[in-house]
Protein backbone atom coordinates (compact mmCIF):
# COMPACT_ATOMS: atom_id res chain seq x y z
CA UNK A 1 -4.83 -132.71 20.30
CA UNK A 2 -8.15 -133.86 21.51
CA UNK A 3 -9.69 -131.51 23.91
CA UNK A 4 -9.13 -132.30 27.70
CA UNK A 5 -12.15 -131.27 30.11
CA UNK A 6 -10.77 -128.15 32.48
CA UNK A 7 -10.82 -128.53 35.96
CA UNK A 8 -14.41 -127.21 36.61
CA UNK A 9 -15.13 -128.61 39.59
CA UNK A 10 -16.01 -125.69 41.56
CA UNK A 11 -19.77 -125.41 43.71
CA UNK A 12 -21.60 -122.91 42.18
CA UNK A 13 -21.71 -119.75 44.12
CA UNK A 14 -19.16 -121.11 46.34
CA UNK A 15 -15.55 -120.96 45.94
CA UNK A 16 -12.81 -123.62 47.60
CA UNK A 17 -9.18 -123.41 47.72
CA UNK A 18 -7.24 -126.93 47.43
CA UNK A 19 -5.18 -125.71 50.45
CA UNK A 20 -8.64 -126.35 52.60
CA UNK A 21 -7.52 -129.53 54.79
CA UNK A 22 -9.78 -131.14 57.30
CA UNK A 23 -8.32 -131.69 60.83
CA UNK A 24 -7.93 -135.33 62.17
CA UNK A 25 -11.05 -136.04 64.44
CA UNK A 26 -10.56 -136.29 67.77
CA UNK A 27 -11.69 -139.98 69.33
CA UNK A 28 -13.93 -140.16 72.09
CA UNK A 29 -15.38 -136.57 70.96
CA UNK A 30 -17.57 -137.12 68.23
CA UNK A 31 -20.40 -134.58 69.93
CA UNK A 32 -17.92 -131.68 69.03
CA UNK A 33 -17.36 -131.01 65.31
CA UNK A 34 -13.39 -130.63 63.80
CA UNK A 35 -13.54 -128.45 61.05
CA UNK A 36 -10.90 -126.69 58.83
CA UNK A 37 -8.89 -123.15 60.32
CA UNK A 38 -11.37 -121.75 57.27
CA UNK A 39 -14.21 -124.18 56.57
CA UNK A 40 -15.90 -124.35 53.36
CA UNK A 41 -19.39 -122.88 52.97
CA UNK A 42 -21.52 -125.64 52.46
CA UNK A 43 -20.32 -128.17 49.80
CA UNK A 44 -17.00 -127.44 47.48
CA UNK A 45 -15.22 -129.67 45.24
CA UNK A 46 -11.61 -128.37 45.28
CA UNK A 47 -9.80 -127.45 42.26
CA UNK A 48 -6.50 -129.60 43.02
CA UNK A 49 -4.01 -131.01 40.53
CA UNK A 50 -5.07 -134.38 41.62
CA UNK A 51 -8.73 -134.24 39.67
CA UNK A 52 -8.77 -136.94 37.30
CA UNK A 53 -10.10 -136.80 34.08
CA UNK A 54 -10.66 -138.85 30.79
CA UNK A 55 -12.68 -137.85 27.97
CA UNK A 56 -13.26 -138.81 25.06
CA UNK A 57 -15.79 -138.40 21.75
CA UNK A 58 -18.67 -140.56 23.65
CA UNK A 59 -17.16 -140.77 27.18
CA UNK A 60 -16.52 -139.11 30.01
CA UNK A 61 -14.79 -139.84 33.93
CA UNK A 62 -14.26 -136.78 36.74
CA UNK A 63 -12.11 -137.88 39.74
CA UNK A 64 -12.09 -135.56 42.48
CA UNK A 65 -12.77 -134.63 46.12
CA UNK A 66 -15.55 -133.07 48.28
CA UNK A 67 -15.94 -131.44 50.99
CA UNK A 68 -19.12 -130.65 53.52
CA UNK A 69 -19.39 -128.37 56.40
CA UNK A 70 -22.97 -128.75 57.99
CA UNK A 71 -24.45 -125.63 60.30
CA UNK A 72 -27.12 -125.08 62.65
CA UNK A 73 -29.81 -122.01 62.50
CA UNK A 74 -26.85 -119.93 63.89
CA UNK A 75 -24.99 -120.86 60.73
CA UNK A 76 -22.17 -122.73 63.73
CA UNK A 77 -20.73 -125.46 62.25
CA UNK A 78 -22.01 -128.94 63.80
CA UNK A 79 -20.34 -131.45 61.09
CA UNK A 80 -18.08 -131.69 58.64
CA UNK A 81 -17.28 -134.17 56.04
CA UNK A 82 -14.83 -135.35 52.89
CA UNK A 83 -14.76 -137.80 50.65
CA UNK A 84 -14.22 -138.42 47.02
CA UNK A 85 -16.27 -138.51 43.92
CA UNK A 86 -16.45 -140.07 40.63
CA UNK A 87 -18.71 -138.79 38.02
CA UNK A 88 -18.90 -140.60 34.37
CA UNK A 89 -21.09 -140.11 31.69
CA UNK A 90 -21.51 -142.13 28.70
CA UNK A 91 -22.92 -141.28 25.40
CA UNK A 92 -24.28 -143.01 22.48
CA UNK A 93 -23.66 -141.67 18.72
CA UNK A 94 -26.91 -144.04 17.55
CA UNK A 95 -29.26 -142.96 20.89
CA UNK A 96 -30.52 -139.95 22.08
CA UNK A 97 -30.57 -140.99 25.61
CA UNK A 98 -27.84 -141.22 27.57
CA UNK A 99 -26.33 -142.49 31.12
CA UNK A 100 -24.74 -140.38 33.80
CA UNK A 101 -23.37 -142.04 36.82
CA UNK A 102 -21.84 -140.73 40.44
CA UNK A 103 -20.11 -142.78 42.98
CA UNK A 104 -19.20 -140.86 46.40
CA UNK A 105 -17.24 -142.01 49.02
CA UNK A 106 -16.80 -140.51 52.42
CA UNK A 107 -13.21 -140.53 53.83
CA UNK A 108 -13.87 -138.80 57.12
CA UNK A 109 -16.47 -137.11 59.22
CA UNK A 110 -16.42 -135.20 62.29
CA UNK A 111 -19.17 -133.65 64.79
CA UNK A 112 -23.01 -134.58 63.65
CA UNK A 113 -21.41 -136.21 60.38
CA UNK A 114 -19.98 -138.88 61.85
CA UNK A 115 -22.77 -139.63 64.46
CA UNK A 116 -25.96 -139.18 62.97
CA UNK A 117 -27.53 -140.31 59.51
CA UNK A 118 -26.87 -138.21 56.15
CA UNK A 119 -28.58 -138.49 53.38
CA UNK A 120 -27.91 -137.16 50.02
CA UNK A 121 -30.32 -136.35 47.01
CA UNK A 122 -28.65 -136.08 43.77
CA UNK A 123 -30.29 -135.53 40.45
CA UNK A 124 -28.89 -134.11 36.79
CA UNK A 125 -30.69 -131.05 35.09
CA UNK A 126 -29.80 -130.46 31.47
CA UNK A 127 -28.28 -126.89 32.28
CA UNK A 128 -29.44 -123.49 32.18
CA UNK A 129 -31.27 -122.72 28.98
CA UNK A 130 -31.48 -126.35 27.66
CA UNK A 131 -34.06 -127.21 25.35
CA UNK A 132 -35.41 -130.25 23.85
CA UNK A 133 -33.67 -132.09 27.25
CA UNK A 134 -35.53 -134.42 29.72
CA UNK A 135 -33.25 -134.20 32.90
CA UNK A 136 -33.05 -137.59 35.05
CA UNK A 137 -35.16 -138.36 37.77
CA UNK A 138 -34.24 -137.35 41.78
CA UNK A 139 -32.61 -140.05 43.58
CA UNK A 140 -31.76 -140.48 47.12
CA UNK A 141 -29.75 -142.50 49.42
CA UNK A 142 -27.67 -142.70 52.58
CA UNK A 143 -24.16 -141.94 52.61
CA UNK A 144 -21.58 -142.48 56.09
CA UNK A 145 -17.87 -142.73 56.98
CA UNK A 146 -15.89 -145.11 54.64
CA UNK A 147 -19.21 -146.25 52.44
CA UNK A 148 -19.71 -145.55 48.78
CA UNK A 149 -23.12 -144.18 47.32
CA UNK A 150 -24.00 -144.89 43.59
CA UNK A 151 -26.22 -142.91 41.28
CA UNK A 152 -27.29 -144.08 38.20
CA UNK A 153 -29.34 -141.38 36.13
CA UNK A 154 -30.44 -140.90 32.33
CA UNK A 155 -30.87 -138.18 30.03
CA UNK A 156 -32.62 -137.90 26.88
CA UNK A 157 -32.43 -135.24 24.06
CA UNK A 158 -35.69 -134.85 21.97
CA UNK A 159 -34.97 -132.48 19.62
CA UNK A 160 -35.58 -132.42 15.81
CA UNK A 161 -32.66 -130.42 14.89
CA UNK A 162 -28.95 -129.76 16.54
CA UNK A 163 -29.10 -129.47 20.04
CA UNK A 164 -26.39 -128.67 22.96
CA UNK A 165 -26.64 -129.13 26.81
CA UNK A 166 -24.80 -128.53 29.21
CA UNK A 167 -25.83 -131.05 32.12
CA UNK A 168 -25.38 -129.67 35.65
CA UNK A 169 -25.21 -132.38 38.77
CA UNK A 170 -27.20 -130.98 41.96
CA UNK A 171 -26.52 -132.48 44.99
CA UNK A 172 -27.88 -132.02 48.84
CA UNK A 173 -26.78 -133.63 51.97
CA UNK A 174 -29.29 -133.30 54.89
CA UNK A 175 -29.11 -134.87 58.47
CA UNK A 176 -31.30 -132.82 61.21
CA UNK A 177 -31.67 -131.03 63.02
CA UNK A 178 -29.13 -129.15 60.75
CA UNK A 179 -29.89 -127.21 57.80
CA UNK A 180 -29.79 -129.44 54.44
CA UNK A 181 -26.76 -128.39 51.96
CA UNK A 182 -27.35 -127.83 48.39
CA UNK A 183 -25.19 -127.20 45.56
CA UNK A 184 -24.93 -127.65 42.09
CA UNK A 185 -21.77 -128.12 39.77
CA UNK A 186 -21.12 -128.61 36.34
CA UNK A 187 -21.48 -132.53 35.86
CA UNK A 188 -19.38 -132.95 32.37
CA UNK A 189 -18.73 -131.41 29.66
CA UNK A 190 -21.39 -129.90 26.67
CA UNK A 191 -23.73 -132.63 24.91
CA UNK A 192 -24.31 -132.03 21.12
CA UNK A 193 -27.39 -134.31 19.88
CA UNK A 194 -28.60 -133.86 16.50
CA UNK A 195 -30.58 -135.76 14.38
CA UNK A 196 -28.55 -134.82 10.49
CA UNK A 197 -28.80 -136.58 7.81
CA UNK A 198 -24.88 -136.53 7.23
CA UNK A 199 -24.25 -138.70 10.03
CA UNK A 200 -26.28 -142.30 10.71
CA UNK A 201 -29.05 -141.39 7.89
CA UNK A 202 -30.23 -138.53 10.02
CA UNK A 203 -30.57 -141.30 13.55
CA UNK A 204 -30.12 -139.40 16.41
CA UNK A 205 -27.12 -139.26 18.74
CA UNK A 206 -25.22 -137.35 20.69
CA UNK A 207 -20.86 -136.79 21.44
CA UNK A 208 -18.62 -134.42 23.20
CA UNK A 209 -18.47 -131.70 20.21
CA UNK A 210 -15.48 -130.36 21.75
CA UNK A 211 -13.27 -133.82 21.81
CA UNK A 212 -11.54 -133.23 18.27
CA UNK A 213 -11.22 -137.35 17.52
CA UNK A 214 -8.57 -139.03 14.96
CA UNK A 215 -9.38 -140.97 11.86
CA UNK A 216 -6.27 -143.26 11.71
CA UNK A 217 -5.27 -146.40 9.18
CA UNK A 218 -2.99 -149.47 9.16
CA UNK A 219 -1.00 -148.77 5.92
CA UNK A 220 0.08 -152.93 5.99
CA UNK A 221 -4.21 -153.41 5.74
CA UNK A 222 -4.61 -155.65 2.66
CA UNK A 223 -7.98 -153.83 2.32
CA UNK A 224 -6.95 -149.93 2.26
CA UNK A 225 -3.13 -150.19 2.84
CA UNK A 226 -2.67 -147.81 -0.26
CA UNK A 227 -4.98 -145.36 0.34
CA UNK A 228 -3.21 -145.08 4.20
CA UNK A 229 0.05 -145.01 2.36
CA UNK A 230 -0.81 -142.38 0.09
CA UNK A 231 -2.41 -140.11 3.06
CA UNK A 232 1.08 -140.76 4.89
CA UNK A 233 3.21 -139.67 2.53
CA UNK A 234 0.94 -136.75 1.11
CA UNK A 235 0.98 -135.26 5.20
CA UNK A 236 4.84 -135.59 4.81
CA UNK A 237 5.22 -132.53 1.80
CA UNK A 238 1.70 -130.70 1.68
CA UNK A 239 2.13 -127.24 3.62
CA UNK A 240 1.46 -127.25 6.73
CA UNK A 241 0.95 -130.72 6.89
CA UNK A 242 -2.90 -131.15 6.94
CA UNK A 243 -4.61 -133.32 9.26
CA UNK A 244 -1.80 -134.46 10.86
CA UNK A 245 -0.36 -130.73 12.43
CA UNK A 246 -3.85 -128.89 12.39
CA UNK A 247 -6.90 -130.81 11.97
CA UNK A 248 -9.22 -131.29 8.46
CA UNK A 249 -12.97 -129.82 9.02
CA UNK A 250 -15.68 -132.01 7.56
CA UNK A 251 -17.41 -130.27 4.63
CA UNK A 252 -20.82 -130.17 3.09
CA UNK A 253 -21.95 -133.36 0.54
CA UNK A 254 -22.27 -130.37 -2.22
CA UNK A 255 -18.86 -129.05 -1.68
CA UNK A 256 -17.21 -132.01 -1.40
CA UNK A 257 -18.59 -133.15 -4.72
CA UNK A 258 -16.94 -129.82 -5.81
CA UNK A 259 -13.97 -131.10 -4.59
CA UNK A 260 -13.31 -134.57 -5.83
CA UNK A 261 -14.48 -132.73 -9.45
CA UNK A 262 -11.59 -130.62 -9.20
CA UNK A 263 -8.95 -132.89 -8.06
CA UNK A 264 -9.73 -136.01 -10.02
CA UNK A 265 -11.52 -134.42 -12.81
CA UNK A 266 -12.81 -137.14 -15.24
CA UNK A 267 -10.23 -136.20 -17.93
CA UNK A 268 -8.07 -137.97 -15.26
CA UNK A 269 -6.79 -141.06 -16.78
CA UNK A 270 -7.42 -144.31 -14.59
CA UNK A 271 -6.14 -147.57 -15.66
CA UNK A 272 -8.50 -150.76 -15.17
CA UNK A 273 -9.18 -151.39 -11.56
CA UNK A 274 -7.79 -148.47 -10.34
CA UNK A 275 -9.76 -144.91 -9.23
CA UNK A 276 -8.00 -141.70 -8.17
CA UNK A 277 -7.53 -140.91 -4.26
CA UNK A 278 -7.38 -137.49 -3.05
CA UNK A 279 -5.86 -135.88 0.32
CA UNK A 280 -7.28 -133.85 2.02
CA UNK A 281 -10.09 -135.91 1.47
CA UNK A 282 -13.06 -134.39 -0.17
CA UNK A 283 -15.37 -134.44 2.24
CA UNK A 284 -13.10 -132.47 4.03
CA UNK A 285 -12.84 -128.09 4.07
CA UNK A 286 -9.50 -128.48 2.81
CA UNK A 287 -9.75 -130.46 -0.02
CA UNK A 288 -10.13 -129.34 -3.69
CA UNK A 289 -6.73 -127.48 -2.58
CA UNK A 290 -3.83 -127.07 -5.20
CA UNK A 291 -2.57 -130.03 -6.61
CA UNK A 292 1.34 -130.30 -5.35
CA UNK A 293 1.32 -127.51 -2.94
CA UNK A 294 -1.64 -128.63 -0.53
CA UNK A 295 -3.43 -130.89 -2.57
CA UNK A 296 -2.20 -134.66 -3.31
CA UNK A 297 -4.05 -136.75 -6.18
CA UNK A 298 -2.57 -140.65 -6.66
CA UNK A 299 -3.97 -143.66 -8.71
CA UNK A 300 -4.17 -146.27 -6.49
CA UNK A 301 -6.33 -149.34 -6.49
CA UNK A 302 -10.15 -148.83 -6.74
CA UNK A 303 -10.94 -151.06 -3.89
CA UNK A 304 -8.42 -149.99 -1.86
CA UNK A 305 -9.94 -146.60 -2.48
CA UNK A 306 -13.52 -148.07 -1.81
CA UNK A 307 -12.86 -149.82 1.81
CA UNK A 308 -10.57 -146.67 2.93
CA UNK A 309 -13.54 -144.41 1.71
CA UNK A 310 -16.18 -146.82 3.43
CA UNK A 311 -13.89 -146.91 7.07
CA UNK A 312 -14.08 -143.24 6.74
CA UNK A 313 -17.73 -142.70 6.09
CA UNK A 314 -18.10 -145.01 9.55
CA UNK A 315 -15.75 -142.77 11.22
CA UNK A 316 -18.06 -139.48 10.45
CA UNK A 317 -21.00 -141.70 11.51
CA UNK A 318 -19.72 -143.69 14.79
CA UNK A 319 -17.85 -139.98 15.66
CA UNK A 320 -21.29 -138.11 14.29
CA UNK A 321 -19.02 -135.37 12.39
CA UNK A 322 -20.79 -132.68 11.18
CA UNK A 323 -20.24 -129.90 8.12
CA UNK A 324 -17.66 -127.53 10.26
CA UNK A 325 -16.47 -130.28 12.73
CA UNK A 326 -12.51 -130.73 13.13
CA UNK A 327 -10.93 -134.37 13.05
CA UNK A 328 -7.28 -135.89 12.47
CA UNK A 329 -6.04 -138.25 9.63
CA UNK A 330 -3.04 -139.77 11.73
CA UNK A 331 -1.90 -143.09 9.49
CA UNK A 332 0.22 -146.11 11.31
């Protein structure tokens, strides 16, 4: 199954419970801050069931909450703040740039929160360690009860070879005379940009490496319908069903030449107009297995071999699969 992006949200160095509720604010008394029984230490994101999350190969969306408790030089609370947050990031597989966005909303605000101006600096670094990673610039703008704040940032990865970051958001809220809040919290998942020649003719892009993405086929296509159909029914008595119960793993160009020379040797008779298909594929780890046990060889039409061949090349590319990388053959 395609990986799902763990509920992370959690300020670093400070620790929230989802239990932490923030009392109703009292009108008429917006001098004197309501805060929770146990209010957070500066800025959490709790870790409820009710974070949101989609991700995908190139994409990524984090729904969640916030919380702010704002102090004076005594460290006595004199605000405090909620809202919710929506962070999405969005990659490109032919660009080594890419675009990071944060909306925040603020649901309700009591004390100095509610009456004075906050304002709120927000800015993505490419993670601890990062190389070859130009973070986006520092942006900054007013946020207040029941208004939504927008952040658009970008990213680029420079690299010549295979790089992974880890972008981290960093946010801080100030309004004076209190002290400003800063804290920073993984943003979205790890960025893999590489520049191989396997993928795109060696164009650089970046995905989610740890999405594991499907490769799937009509088997009614007039263009590859027998090369689906022969996947489909090869999944059905291989062991262990490849590709469709655990996922294939892309190989090398040199091994899967290996491959296809061992499964549809030349010897291989192939009547006019028609080429030998193999599953697993050859490109793939697997492949090159035993022929009847967990390797399946058919004759089927050469351009139905050709086009089903050509939609999975684009797959690798549009996916950027790499030598090692896992990926499903589910056929419709």
């Amino acid at each position: 199954m395609p990986a799902r992006f763990p509920s992370r949200l959690i300020t670093a160095g400070v620790s929230a419970s989802a239990a932490l509720l923030m009392a109703a604010a009292v009108p008429g008394a917006q001098a004197e801050p309501v805060v929770p029984n146990r209010p957070v230490m500066g800025v959490a994101f709790p870790a409820a069931a009710n974070v949101q999350v989609k991700y995908t190969r190139t994409f990524e969306q984090v729904k969640g909450g916030i919380e702010i408790t704002f102090r004076d030089d005594r460290m006595r609370p004199t605000g405090f703040m909620s809202g919710v947050t929506t962070q999405t990031q969005q990659l490109n597989s032919k660009s080594n740039s890419w675009k990071q966005s944060l909306s925040a909303r603020i649901t309700q605000a009591t004390g100095m929160a509610r009456s004075r101006p906050i304002s709120l600096t927000a800015k993505v670094s490419c993670g601890r360690g990062a190389r070859s990673c130009k973070p986006s610039a520092q942006v900054t703008k007013m946020v207040a009860l029941n208004r939504t704040a927008n952040f658009d940032f970008t990213l680029t990865g420079y690299g010549s070879k295979i790089d992974n970051h880890k972008p981290v958001l960093v946010l801080t809220f100030a309004s004076a005379p209190a002290a400003p809040v800063t804290t920073s919290a993984p943003a979205t998942g790890t960025v893999r940009c590489d520049s191989e020649k396997v993928t795109n003719g060696g164009r650089r892009g970046c995905v989610h490496p740890a999405v594991v993405p499907d490769f799937s086929l009509s088997r009614s296509n007039p263009k590859w319908g027998a090369m689906a159909k022969h996947v489909y029914d090869a999944q059905r008595v291989l062991e262990g069903k490849p590709g469709y119960s655990k996922p294939l793993h892309r190989t090398t160009p040199a091994q899967a030449k290996k491959n296809r020379q061992k499964t549809c040797p030349s010897s291989l008779a192939r009547p006019r107009g028609k080429q030998c298909d193999e599953y697993p594929y050859a490109s793939a780890k697997e492949g090159g297995g035993v022929v009847g046990r967990t390797q399946s060889r058919k004759v089927i039409a050469a351009e139905h071999n050709r086009q089903g061949g050509n939609q999975l090349g684009q797959f690798y590319n549009s996916h950027r699969i790499l030598p090692g990388d896992a990926f499903y053959s589910r056929m419709n």
